[in-house]
Protein backbone atom coordinates (compact mmCIF):
# COMPACT_ATOMS: atom_id res chain seq x y z
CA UNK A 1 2.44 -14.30 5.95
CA UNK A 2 -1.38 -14.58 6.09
CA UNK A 3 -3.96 -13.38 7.51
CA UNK A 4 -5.11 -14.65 11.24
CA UNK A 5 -8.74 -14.88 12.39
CA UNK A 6 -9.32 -16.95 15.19
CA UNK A 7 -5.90 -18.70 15.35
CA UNK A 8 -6.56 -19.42 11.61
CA UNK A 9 -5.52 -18.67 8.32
CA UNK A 10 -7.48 -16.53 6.36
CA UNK A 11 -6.56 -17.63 2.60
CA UNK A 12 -10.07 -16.85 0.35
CA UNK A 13 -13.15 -14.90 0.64
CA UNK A 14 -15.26 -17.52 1.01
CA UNK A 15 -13.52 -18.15 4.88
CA UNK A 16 -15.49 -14.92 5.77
CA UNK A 17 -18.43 -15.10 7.27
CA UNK A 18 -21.17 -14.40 4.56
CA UNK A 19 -22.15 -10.43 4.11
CA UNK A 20 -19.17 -9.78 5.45
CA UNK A 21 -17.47 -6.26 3.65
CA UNK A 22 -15.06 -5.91 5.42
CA UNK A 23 -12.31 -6.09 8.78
CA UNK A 24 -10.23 -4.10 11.76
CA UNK A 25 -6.41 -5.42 11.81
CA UNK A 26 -3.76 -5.33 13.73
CA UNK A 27 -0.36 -5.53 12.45
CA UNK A 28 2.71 -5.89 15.19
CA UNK A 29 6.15 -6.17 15.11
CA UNK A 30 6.98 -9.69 17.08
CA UNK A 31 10.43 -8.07 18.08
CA UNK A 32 9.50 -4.87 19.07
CA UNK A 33 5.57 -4.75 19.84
CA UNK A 34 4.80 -1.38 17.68
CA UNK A 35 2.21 -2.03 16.11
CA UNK A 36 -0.60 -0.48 13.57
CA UNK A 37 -4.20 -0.67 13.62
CA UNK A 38 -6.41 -0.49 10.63
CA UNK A 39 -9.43 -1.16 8.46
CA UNK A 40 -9.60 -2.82 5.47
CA UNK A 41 -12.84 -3.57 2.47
CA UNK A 42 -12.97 -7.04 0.93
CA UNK A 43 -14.50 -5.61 -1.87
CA UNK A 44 -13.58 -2.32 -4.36
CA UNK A 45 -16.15 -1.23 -6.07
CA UNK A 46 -15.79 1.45 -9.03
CA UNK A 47 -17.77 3.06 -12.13
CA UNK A 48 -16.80 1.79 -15.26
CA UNK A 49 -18.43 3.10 -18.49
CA UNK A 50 -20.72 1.42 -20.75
CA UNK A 51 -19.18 0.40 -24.12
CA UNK A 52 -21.52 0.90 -26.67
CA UNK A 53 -22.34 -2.42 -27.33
CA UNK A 54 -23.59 -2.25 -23.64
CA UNK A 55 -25.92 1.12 -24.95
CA UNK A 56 -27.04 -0.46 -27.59
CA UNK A 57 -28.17 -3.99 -25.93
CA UNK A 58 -29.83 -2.09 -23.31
CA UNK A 59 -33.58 -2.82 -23.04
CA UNK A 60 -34.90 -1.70 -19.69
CA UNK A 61 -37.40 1.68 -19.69
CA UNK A 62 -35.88 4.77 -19.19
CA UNK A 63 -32.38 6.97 -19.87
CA UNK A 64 -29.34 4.07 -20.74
CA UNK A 65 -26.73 4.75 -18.19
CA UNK A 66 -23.36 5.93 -18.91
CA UNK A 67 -21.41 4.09 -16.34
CA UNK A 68 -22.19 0.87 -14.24
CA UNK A 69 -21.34 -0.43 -10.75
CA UNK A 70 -18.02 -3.06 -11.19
CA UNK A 71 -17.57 -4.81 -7.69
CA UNK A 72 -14.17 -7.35 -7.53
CA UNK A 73 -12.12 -8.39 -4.20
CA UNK A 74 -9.68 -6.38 -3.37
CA UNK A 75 -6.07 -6.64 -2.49
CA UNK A 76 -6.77 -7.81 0.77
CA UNK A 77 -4.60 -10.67 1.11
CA UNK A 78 -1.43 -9.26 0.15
CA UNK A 79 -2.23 -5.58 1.99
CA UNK A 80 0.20 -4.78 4.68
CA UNK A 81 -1.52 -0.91 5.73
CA UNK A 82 -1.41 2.77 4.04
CA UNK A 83 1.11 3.58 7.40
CA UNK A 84 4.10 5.17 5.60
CA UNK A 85 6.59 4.30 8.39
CA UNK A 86 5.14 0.82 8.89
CA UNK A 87 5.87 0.25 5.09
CA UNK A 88 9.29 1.55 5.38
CA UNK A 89 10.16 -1.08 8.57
CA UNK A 90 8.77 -3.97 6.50
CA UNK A 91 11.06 -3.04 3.47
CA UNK A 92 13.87 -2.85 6.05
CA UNK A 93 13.43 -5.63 8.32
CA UNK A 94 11.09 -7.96 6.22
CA UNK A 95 7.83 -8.78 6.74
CA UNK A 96 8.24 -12.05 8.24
CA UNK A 97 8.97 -10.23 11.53
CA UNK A 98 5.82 -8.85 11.43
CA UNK A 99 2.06 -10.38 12.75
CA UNK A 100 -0.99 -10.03 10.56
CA UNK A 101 -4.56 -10.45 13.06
CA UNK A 102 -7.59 -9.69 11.97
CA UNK A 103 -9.63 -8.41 15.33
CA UNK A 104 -13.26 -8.07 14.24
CA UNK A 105 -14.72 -9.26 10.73
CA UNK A 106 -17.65 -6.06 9.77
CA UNK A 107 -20.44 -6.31 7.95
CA UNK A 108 -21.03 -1.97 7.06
CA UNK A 109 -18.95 0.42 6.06
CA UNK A 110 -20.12 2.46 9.10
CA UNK A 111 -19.24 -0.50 11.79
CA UNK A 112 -16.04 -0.90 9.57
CA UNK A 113 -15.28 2.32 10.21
CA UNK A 114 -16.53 2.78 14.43
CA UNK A 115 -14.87 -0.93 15.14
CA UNK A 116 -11.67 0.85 13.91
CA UNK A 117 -12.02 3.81 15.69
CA UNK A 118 -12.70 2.00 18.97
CA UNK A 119 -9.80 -0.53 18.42
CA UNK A 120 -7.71 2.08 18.29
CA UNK A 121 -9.03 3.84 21.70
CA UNK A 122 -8.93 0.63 23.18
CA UNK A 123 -5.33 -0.48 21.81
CA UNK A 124 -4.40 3.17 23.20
CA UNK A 125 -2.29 3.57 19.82
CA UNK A 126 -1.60 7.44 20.57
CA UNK A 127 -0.22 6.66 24.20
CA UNK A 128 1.93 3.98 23.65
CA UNK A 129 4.93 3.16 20.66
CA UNK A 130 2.71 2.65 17.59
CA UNK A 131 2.60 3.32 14.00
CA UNK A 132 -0.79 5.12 14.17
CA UNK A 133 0.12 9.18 14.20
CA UNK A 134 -3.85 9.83 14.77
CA UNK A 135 -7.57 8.73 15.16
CA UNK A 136 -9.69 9.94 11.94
CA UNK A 137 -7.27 12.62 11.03
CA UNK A 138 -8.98 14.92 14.34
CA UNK A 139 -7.56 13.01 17.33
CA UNK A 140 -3.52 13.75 16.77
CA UNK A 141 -0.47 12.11 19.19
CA UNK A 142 0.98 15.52 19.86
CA UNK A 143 -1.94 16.55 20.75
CA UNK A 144 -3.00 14.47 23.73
CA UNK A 145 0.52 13.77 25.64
């Protein structure tokens, strides 16, 4: 099951529009209609260290750097959420029952991280039967019913 943007498939990064780091998703259970709503980076980025051949061939001015900046695409096409119990339903009941949409393509970490926030106020995911429990870890389900 792949990704859907648009009423298309997403298969590569090059599909997204360009300077694009990341997107909001939606993933639903056809049968039931529970469904999760989430954020997820194209991109990982991590500090590696230097190797010493690295040291030693370095020839700009200044201190040489211990570590440097390693960017690679991430998991994203194969990433079904961080939702324990939505993991646990695709194990049981397979994950061809389930919908993958992407609902908006982001282009900051800070819009990444406000689109999903408002999708989830808008999807009213702690008032109705979905996998979200909260809205960043302050808004709670038992909290507002």
């Amino acid at each position: 099951m792949k990704w859907l943007f648009e009423e298309k498939e997403m298969e590569s990064l090059d599909q997204f529009p360009e300077g694009s780091i990341g997107f909001v998703y939606k993933i639903t259970d056809t049968k039931t209609g529970k469904f999760y709503v989430g954020k997820k980076s194209l991109e990982n980025k991590t500090k590696k260290s230097l190797t010493k051949k690295e040291q030693a061939e370095w020839d700009k001015p200044g201190r040489i750097p211990k570590k440097k900046l390693v960017v690679k695409e991430s998991n994203w096409m194969d990433y079904w959420g961080s939702c324990k119990p939505l993991v646990e339903d695709l194990k049981t009941v397979g994950k061809q029952r389930f919908k993958r949409e992407i609902l908006r393509v982001c282009f900051s970490k800070k819009g990444l991280s406000y689109w999903e926030t408002y999708y989830q106020f808008e999807c009213k995911v702690l008032h109705v039967d979905s996998y979200n429990e909260n809205i960043l870890g302050k808004y709670f389900r038992k909290d507002v019913q």
